[in-house]
C-alpha atoms as a PDB file:
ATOM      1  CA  UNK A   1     -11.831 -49.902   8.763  1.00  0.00           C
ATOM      2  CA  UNK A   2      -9.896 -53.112   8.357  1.00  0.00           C
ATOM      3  CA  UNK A   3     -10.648 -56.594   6.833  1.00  0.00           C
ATOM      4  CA  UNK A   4     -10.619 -59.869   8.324  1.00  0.00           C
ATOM      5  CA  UNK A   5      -9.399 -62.872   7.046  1.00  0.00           C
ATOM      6  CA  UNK A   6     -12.559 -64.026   5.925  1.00  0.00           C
ATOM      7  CA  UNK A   7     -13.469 -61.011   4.036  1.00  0.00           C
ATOM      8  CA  UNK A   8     -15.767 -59.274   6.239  1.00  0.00           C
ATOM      9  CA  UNK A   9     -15.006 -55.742   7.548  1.00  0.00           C
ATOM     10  CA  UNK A  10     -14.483 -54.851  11.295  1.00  0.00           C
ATOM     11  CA  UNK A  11     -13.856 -51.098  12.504  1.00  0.00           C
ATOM     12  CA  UNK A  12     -11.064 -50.030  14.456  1.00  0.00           C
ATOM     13  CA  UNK A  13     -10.714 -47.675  17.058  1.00  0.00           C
ATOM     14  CA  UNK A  14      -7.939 -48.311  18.752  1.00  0.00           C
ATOM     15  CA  UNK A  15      -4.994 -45.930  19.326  1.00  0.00           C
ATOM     16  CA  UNK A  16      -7.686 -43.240  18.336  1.00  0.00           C
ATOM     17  CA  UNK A  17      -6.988 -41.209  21.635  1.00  0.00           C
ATOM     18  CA  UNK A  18      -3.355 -41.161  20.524  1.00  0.00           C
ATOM     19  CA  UNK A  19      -3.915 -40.237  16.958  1.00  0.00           C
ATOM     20  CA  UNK A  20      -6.537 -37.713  18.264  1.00  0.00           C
ATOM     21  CA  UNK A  21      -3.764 -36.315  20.658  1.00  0.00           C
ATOM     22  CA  UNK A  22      -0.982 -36.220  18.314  1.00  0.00           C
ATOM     23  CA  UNK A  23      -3.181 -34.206  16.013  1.00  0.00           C
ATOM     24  CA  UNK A  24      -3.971 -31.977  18.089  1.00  0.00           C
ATOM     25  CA  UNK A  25      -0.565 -30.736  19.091  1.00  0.00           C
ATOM     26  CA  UNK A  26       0.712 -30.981  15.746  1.00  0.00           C
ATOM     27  CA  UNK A  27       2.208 -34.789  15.163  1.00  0.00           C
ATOM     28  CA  UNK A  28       2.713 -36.912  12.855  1.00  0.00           C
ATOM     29  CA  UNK A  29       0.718 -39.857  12.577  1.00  0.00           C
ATOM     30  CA  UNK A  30       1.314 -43.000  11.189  1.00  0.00           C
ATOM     31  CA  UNK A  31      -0.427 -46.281   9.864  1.00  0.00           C
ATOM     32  CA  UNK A  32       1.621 -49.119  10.663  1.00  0.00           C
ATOM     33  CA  UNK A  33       1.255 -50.498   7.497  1.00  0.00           C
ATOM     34  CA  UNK A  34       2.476 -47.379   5.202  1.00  0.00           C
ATOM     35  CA  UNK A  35       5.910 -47.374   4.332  1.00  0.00           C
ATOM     36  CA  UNK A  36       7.887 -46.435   7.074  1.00  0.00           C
ATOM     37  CA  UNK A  37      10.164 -44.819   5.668  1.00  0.00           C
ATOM     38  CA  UNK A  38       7.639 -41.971   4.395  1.00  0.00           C
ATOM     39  CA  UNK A  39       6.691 -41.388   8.819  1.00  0.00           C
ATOM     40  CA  UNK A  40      10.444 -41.010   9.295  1.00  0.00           C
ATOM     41  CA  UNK A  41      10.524 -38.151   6.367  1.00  0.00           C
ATOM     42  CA  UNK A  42       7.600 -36.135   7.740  1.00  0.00           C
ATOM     43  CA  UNK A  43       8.765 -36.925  11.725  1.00  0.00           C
ATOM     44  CA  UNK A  44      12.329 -35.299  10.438  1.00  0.00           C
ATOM     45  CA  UNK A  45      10.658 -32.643   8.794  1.00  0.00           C
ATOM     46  CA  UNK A  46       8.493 -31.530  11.684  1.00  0.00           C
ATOM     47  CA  UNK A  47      11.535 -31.849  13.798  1.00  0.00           C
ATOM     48  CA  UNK A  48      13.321 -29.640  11.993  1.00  0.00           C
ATOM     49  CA  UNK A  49      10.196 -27.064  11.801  1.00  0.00           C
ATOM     50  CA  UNK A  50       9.384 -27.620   8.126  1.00  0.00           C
ATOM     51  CA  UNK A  51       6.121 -29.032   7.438  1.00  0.00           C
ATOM     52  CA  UNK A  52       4.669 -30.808   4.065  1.00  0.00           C
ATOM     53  CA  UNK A  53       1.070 -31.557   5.604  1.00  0.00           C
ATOM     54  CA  UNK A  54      -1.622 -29.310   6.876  1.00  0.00           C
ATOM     55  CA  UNK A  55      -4.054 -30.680   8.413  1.00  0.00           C
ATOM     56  CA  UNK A  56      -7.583 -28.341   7.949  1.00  0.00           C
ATOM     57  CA  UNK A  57      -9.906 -26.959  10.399  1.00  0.00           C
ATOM     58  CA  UNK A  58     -13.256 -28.362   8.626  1.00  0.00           C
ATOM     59  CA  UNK A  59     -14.046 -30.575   6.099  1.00  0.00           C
ATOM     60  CA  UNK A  60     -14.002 -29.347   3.020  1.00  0.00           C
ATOM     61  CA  UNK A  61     -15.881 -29.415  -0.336  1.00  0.00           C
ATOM     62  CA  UNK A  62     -13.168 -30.619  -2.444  1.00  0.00           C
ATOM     63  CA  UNK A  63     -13.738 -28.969  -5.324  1.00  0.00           C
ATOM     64  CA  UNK A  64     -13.760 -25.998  -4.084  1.00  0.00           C
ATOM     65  CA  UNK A  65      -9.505 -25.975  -2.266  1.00  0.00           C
ATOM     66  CA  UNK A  66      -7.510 -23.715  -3.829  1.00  0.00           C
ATOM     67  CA  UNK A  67      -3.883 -23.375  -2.374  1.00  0.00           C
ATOM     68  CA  UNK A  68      -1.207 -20.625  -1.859  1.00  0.00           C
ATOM     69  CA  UNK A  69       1.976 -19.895  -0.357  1.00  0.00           C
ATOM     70  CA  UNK A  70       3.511 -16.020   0.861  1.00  0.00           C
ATOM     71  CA  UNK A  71       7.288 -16.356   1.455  1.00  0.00           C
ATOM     72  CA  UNK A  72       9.012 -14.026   3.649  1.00  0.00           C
ATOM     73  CA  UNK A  73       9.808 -11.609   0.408  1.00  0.00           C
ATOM     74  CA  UNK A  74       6.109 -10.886   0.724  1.00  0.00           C
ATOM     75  CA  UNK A  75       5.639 -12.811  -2.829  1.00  0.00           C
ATOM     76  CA  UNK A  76       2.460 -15.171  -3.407  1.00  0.00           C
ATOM     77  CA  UNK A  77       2.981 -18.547  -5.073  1.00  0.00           C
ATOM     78  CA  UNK A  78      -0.092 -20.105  -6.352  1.00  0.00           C
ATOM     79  CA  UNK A  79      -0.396 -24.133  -6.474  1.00  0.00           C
ATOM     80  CA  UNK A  80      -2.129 -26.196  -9.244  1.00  0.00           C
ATOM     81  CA  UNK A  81      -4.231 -29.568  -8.087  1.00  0.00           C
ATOM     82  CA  UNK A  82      -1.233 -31.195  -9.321  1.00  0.00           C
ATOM     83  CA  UNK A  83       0.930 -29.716  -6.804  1.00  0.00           C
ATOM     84  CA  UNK A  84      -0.659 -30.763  -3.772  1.00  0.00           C
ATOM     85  CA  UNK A  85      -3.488 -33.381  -2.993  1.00  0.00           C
ATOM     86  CA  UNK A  86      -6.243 -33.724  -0.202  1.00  0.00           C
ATOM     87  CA  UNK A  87      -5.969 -36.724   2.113  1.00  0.00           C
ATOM     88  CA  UNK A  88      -9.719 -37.356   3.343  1.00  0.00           C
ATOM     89  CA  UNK A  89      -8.686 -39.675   6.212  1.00  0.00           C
ATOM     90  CA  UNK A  90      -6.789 -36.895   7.978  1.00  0.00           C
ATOM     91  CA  UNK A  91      -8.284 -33.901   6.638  1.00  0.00           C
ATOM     92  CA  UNK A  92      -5.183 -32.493   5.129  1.00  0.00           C
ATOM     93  CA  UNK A  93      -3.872 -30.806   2.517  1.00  0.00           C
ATOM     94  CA  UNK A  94      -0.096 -31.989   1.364  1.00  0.00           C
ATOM     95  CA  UNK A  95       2.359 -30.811  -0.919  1.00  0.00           C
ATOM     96  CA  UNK A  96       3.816 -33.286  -3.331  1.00  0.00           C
ATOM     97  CA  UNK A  97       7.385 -32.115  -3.741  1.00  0.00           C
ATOM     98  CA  UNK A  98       6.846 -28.211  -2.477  1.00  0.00           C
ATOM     99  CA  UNK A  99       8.305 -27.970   0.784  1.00  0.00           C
ATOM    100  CA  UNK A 100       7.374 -24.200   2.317  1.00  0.00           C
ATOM    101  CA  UNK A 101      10.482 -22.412   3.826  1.00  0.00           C
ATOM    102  CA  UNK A 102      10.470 -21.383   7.021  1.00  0.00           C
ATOM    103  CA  UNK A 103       8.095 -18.225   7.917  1.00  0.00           C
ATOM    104  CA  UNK A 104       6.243 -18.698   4.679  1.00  0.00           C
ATOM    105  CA  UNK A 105       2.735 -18.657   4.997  1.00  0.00           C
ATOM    106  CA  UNK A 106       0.544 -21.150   4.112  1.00  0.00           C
ATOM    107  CA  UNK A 107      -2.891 -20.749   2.788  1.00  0.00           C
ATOM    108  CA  UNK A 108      -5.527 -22.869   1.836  1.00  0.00           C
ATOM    109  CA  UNK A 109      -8.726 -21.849   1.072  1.00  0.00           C
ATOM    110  CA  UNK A 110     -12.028 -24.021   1.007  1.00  0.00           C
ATOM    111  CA  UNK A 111     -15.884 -23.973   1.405  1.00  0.00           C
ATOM    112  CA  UNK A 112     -17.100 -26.242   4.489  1.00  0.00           C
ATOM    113  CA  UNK A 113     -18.773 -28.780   3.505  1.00  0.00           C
END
């Protein structure tokens, strides 16, 4: 959704293949008008096989995502709301600071909405 210069709304759809694609192969998407310097964190991230962001299979009922992580040792690490939050416009689930080593698990756990 964007607004126009007089104040009404218009809806977007364009690039929404590419976003849609990108997604679906595990990208990172970007809105051009976030700070770009954030995209070129996560884009070095998931180049480097380390991911902040997980994006969900469903929708979820808010309330209701809890969040863990099982490192290689085998050892569960549970995450308070203030460790992560839920991004509605992508359907994902990021850490704030946490970043997950590699071969943890991650686990998130939600009732559909």
């Amino acid at each position: 959704m964007c607004t126009s210069t007089d104040g009404s709304t218009c809806s977007l759809g364009v690039g929404q293949r590419y976003i849609n694609v990108s997604e679906d192969v595990g990208g990172v998407v970007a809105d051009i008008r976030d700070p770009f310097d954030d995209f070129v964190d996560n884009l070095g991230l998931l180049a480097a096989g380390l991911q902040r962001s997980f994006t969900l299979s469903e929708v979820p009922q808010v309330d209701t995502l809890a969040v863990e992580v099982v490192n290689d040792f085998g050892a569960t690490v549970l995450f308070d709301e203030q460790d992560w939050s839920y991004d509605a416009a992508v359907n994902a689930v990021t850490f704030v600071s946490y970043l997950p080593e590699p071969g943890s698990q991650v686990i998130i756990r939600y009732t559909p909405r």
